[in-house]
N, C-alpha and C. Protein backbone atom coordinates (compact mmCIF):
# COMPACT_ATOMS: atom_id res chain seq x y z
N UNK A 1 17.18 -2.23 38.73
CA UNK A 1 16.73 -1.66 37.48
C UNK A 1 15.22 -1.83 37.38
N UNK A 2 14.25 -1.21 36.92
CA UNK A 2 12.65 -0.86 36.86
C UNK A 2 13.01 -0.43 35.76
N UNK A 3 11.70 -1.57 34.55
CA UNK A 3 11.52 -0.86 33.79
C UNK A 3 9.84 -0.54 33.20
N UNK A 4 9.62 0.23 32.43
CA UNK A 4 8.39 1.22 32.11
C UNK A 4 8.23 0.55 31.02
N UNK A 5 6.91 0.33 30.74
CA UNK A 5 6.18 0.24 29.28
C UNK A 5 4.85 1.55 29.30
N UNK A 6 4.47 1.93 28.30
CA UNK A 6 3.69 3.05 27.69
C UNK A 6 2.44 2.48 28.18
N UNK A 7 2.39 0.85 28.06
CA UNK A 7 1.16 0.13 27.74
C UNK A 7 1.19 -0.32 29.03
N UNK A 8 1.92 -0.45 30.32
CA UNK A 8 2.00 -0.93 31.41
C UNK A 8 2.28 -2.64 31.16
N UNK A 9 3.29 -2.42 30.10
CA UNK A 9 3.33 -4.33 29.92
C UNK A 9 2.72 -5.14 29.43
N UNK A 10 1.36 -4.66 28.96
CA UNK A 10 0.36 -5.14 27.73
C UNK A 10 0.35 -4.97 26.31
N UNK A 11 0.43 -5.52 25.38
CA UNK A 11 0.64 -5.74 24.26
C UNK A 11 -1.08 -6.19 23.33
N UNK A 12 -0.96 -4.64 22.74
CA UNK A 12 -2.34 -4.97 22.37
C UNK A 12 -2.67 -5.97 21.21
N UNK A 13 -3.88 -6.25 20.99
CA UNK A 13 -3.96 -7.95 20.40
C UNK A 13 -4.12 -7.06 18.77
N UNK A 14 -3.33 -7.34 17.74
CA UNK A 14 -3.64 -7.06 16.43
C UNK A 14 -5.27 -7.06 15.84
N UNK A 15 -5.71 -6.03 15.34
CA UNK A 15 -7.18 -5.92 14.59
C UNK A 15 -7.18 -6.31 13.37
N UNK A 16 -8.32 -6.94 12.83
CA UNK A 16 -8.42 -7.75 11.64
C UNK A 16 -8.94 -6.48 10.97
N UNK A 17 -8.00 -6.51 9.33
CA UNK A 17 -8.40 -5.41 8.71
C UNK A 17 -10.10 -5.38 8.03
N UNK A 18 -10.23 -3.78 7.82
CA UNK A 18 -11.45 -3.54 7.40
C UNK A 18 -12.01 -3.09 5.83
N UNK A 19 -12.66 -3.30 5.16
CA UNK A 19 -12.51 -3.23 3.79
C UNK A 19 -13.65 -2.42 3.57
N UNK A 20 -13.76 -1.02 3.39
CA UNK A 20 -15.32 0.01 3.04
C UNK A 20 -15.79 0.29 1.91
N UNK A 21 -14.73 -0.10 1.31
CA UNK A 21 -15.43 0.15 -0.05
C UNK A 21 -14.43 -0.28 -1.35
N UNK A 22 -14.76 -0.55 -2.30
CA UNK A 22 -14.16 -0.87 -3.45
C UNK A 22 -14.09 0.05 -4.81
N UNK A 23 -13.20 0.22 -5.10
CA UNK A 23 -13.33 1.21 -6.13
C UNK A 23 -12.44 1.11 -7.41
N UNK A 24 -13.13 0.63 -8.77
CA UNK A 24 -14.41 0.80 -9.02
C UNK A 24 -15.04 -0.83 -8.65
N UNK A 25 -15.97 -1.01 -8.39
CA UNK A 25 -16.93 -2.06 -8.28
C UNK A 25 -16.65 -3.42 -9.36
N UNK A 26 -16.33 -3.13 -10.74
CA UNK A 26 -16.60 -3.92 -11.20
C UNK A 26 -15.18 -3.59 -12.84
N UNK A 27 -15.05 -4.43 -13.05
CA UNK A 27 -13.79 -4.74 -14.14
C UNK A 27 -13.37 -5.63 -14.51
N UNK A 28 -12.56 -5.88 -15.58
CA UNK A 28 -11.66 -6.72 -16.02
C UNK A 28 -10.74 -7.52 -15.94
N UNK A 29 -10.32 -8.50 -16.01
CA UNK A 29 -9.35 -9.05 -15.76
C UNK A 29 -7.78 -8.09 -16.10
N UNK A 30 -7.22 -7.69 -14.66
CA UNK A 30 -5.97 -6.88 -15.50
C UNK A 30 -6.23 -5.57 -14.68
N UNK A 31 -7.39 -5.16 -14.50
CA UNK A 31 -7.49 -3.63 -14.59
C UNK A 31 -7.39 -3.58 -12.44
N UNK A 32 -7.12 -2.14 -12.69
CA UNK A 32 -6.56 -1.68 -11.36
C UNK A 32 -7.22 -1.29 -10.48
N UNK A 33 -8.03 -2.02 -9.29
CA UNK A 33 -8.81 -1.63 -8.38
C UNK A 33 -8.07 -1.18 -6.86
N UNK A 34 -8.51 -0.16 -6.19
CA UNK A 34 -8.59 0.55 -4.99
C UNK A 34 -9.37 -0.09 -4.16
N UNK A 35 -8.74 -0.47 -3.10
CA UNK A 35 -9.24 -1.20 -2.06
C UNK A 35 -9.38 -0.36 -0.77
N UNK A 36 -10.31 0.23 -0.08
CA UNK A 36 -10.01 1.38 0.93
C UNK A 36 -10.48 1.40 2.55
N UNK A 37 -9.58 1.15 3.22
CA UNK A 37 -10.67 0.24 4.39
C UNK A 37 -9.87 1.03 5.33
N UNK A 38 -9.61 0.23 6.83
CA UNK A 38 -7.97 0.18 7.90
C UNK A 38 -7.77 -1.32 8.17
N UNK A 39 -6.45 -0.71 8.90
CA UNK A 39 -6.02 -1.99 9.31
C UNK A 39 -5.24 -2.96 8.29
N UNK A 40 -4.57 -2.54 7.16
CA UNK A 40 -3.79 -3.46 5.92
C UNK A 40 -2.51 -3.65 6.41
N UNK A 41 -1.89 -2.82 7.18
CA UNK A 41 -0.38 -2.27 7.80
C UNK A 41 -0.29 -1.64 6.69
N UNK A 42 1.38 -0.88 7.05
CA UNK A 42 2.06 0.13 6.40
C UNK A 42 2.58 -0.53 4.97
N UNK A 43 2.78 -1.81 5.05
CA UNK A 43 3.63 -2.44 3.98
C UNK A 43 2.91 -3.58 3.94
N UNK A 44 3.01 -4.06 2.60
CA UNK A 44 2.42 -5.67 2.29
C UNK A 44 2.88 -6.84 2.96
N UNK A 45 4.21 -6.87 3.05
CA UNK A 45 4.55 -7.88 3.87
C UNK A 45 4.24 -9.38 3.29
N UNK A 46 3.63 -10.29 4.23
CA UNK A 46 3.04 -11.42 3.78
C UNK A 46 1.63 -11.13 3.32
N UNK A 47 1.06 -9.91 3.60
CA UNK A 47 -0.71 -9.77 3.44
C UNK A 47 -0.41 -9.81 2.08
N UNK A 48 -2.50 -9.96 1.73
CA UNK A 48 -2.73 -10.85 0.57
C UNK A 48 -4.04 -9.71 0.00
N UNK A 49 -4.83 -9.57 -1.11
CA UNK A 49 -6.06 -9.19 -1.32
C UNK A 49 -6.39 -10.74 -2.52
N UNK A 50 -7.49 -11.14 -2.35
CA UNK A 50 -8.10 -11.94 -3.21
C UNK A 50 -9.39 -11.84 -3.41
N UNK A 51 -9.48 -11.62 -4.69
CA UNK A 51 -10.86 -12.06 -5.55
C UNK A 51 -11.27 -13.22 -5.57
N UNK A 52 -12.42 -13.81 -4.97
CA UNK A 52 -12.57 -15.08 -4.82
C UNK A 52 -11.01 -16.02 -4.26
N UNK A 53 -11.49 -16.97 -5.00
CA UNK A 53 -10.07 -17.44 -4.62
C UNK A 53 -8.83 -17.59 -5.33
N UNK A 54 -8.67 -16.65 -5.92
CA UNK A 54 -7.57 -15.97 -6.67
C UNK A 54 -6.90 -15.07 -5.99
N UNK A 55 -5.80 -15.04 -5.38
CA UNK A 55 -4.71 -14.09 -5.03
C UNK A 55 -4.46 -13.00 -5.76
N UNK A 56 -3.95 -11.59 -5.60
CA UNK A 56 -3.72 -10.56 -6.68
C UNK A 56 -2.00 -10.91 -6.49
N UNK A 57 -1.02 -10.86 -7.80
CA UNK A 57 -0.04 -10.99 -7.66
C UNK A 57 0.79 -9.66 -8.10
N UNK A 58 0.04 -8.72 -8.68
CA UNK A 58 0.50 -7.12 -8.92
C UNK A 58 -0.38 -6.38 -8.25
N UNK A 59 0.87 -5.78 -7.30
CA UNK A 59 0.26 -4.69 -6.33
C UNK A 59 0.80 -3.47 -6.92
N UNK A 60 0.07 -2.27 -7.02
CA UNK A 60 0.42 -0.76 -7.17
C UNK A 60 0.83 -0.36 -6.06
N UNK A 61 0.26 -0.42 -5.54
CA UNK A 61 0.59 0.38 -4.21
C UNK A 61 -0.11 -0.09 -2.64
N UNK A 62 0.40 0.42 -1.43
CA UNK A 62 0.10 -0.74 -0.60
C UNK A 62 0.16 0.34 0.72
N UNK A 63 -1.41 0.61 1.67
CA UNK A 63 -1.17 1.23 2.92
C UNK A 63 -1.66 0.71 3.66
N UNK A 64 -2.07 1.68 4.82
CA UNK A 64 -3.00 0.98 5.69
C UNK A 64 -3.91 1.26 5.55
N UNK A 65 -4.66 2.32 4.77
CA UNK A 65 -6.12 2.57 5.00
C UNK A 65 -6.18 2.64 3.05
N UNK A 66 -5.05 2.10 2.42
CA UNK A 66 -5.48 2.00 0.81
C UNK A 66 -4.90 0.96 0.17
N UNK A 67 -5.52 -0.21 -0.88
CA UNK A 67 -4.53 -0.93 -1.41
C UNK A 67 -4.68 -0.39 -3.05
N UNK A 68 -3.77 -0.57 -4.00
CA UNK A 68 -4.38 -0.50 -5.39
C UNK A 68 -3.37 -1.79 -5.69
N UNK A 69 -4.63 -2.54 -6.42
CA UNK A 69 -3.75 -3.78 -7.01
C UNK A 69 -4.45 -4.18 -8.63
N UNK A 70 -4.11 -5.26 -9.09
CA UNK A 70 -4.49 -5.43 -10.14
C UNK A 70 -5.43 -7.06 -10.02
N UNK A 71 -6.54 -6.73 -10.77
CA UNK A 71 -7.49 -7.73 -10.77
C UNK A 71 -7.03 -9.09 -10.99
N UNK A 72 -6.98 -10.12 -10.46
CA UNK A 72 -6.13 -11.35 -11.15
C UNK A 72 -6.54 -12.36 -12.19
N UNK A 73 -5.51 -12.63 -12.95
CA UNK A 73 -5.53 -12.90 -14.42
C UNK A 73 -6.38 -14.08 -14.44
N UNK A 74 -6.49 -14.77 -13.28
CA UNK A 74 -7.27 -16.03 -13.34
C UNK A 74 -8.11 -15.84 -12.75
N UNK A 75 -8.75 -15.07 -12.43
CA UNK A 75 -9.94 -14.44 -11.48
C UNK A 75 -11.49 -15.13 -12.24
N UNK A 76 -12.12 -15.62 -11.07
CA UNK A 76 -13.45 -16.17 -11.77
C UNK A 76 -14.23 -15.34 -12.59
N UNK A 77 -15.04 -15.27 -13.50
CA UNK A 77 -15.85 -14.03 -14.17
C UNK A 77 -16.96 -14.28 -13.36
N UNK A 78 -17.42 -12.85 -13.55
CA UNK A 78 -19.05 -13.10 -12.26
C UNK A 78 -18.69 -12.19 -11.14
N UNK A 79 -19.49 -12.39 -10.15
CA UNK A 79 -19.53 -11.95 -9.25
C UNK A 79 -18.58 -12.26 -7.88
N UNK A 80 -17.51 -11.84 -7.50
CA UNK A 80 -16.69 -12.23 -6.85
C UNK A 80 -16.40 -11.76 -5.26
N UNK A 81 -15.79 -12.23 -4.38
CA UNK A 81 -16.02 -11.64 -3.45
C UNK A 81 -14.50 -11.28 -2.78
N UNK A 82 -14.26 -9.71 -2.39
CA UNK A 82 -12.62 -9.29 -2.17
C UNK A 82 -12.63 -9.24 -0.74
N UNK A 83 -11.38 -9.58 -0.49
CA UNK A 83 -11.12 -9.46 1.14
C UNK A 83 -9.64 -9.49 1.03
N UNK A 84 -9.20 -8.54 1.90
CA UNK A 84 -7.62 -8.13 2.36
C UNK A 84 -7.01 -9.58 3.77
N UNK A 85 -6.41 -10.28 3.39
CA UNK A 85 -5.92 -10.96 4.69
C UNK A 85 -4.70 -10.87 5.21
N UNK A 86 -4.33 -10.22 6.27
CA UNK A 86 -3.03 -9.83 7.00
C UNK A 86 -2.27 -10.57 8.22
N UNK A 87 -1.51 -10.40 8.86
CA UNK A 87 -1.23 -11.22 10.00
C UNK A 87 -2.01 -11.28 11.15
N UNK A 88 -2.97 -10.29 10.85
CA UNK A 88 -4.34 -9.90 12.48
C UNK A 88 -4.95 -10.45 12.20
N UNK A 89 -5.17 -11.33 10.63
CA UNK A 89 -7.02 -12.09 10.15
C UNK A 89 -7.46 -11.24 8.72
N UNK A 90 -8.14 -12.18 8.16
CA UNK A 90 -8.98 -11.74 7.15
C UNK A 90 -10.44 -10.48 7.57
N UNK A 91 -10.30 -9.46 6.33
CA UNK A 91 -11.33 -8.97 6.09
C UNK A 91 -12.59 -9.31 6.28
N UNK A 92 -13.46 -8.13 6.30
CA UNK A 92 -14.88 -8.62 5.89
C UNK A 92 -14.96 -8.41 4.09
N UNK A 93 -15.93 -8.91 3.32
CA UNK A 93 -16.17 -9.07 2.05
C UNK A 93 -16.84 -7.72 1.60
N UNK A 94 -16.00 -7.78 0.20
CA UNK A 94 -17.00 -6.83 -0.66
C UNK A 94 -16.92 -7.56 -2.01
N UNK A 95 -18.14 -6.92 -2.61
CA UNK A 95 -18.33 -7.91 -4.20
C UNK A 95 -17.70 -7.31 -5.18
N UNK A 96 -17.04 -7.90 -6.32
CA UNK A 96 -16.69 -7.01 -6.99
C UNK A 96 -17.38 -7.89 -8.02
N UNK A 97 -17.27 -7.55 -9.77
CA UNK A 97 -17.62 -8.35 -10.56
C UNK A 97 -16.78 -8.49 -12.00
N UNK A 98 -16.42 -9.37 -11.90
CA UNK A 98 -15.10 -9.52 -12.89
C UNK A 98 -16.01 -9.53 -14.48
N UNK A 99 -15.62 -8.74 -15.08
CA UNK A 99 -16.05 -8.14 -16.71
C UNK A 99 -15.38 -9.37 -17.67
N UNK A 100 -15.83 -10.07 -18.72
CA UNK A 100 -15.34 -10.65 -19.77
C UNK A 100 -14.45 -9.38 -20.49
């Protein structure tokens, strides 16, 4: 028996997702930001988006090249910094700024 892989038996190494932009920039505690990068996977899974170091615990919706979630309730006010972390590795940063 011989068998074939596509990849010749290599298994490519997972890419750490990418985060391009944030949309909108800046909001409230609560309110619903667009996260738009690659690399999130198809489904949430165990991945995470956090504002600083606050976790988002309501997700809208969830792709690979879009997240929409909701700002988190305990989220620092100020200037914060978002990153998507998945099973390939954490993001690079974007700022967002959490509104009183």
């Amino acid at each position: 028996t011989v068998l074939v892989t596509a990849s010749g038996g290599v298994t490519p190494l997972p890419v750490a997702p990418v985060v391009t932009r944030l949309s909108p920039t800046a909001g409230k505690r609560g309110s619903i930001v667009t996260v738009s990068g690659r690399g999130f996977g198809a489904k949430r899974g165990t991945s995470s988006v956090r504002f600083g170091l606050k976790a988002c615990t309501r997700y809208v919706s969830w792709s690979d090249t879009r997240i929409r979630c909701r700002v988190p309730a305990r989220a620092a006010f100020g200037l914060v910094k978002v990153t998507v972390k998945t099973p390939a590795g954490k993001s690079n940063a974007k700022s967002f700024r959490v509104k009183r």
